[in-house]
Protein backbone atom coordinates (compact mmCIF):
# COMPACT_ATOMS: atom_id res chain seq x y z
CA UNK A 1 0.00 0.00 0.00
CA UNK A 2 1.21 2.92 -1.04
CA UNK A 3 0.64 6.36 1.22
CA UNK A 4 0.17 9.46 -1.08
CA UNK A 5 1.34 12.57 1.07
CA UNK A 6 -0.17 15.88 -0.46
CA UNK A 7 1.93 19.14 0.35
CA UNK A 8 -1.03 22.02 1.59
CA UNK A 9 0.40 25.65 2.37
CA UNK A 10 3.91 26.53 3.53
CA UNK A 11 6.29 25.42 6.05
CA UNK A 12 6.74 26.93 9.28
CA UNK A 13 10.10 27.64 8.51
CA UNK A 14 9.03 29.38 5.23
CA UNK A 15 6.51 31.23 6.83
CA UNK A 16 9.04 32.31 9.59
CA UNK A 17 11.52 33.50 7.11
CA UNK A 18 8.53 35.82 4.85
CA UNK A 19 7.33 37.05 8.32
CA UNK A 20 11.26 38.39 9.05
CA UNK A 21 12.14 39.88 5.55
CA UNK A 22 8.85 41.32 5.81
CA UNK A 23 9.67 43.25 9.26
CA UNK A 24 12.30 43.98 8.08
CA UNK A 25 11.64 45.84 5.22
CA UNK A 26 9.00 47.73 7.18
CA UNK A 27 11.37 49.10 9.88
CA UNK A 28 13.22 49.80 6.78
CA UNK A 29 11.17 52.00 5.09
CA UNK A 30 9.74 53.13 8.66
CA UNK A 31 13.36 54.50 9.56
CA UNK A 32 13.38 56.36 6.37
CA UNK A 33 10.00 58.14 7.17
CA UNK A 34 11.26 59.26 10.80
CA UNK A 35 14.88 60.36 9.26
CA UNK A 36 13.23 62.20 6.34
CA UNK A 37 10.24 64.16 8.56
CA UNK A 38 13.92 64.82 10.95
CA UNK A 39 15.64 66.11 7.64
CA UNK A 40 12.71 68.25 6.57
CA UNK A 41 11.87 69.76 10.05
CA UNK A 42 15.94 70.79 10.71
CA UNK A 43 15.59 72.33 6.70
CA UNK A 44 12.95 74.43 7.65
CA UNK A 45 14.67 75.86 10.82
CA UNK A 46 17.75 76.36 9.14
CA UNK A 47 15.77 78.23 6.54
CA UNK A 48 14.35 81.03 9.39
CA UNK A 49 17.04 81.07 10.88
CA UNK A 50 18.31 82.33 7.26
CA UNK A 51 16.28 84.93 7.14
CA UNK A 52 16.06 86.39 10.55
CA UNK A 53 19.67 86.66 10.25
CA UNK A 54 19.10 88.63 7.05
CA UNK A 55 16.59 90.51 7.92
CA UNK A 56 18.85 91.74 10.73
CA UNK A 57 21.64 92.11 8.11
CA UNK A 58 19.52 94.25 6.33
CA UNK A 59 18.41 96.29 8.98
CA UNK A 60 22.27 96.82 10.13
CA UNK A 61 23.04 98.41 6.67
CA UNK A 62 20.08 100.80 7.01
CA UNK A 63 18.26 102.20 10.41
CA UNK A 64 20.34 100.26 12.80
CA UNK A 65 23.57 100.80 11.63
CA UNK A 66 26.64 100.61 14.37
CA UNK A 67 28.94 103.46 15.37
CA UNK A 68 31.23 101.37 17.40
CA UNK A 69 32.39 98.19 18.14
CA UNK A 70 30.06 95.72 20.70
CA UNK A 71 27.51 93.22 21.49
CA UNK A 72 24.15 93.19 21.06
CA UNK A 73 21.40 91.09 21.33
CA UNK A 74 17.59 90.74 20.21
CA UNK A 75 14.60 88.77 19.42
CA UNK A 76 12.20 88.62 16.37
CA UNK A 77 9.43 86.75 15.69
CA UNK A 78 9.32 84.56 12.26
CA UNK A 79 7.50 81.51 10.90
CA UNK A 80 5.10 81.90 14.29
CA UNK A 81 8.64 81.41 16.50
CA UNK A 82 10.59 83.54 18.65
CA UNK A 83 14.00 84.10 17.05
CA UNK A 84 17.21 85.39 19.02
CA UNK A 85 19.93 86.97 17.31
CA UNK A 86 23.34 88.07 18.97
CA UNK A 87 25.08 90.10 17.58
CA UNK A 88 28.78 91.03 17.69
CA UNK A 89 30.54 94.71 15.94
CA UNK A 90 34.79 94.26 15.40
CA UNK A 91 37.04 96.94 14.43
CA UNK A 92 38.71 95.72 11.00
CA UNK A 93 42.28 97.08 10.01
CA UNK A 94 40.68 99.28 7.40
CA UNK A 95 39.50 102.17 9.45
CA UNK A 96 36.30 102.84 6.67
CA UNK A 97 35.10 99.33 7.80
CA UNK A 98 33.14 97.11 10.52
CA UNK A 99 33.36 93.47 10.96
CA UNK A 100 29.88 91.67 12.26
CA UNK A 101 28.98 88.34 13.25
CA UNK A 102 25.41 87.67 13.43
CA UNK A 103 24.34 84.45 14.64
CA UNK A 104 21.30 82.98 15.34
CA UNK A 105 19.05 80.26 17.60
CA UNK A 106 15.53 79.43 18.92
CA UNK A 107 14.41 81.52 22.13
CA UNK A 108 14.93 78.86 25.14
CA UNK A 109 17.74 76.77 22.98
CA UNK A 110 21.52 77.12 23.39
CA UNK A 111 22.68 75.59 19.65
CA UNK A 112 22.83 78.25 17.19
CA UNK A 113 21.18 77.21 13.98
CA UNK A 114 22.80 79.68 11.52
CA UNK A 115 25.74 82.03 11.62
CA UNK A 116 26.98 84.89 8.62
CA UNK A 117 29.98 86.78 9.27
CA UNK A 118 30.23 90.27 6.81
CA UNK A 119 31.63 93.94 6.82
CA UNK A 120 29.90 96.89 7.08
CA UNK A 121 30.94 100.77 5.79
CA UNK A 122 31.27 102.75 8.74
């Protein structure tokens, strides 16, 4: 007598081994979601952080423009955040010019996100 055995479904072992290359793909592609939301977020804040810093640029060449050397420091408000900028007047060796460093962070954070350096006339 012969016994006929007919193979139904998958192995354990087979199903073990689909059930791991599928986790692992999807704390793959999970990682990659966290890491690029991470990415963008940082972008963005190094983006305001841009423009606060130019905005205060631009304000230095115009109404706020320095008549000596210091330190000062401020806040401004931009992409619904509160921005503070410090910023820091040095005599150059050309007597016609200023040296500034402008650099900026969140209010409440000690990391700087962005920092220009630049000259200004006197």
């Amino acid at each position: 007598m012969k016994l006929s055995v007919i193979k139904k479904g998958f192995s354990l072992i087979e199903v073990v081994v689909a059930l791991f290359i599928l986790s692992i793909s999807v704390i793959t592609i999970y990682n990659l979601i966290i890491s690029t939301s991470v990415s963008s977020y940082d972008l963005e804040q190094r983006y305001l952080a841009k423009e606060v810093a130019n905005n205060h640029i631009a304000l230095l060449n115009t109404i706020e423009k320095p008549s000596r050397t210091g330190n000062r420091s401020g806040e401004m408000i931009m992409g619904g955040q509160n921005w503070v900028w410090d910023e820091e007047i040095y005599d150059t060796s050309n007597e016609d010019y200023f040296e500034y460093e402008v650099r900026i962070k969140l209010a409440g954070q000690d990391k700087y996100i962005y920092s220009t350096k630049g000259y200004l006339i006197k």
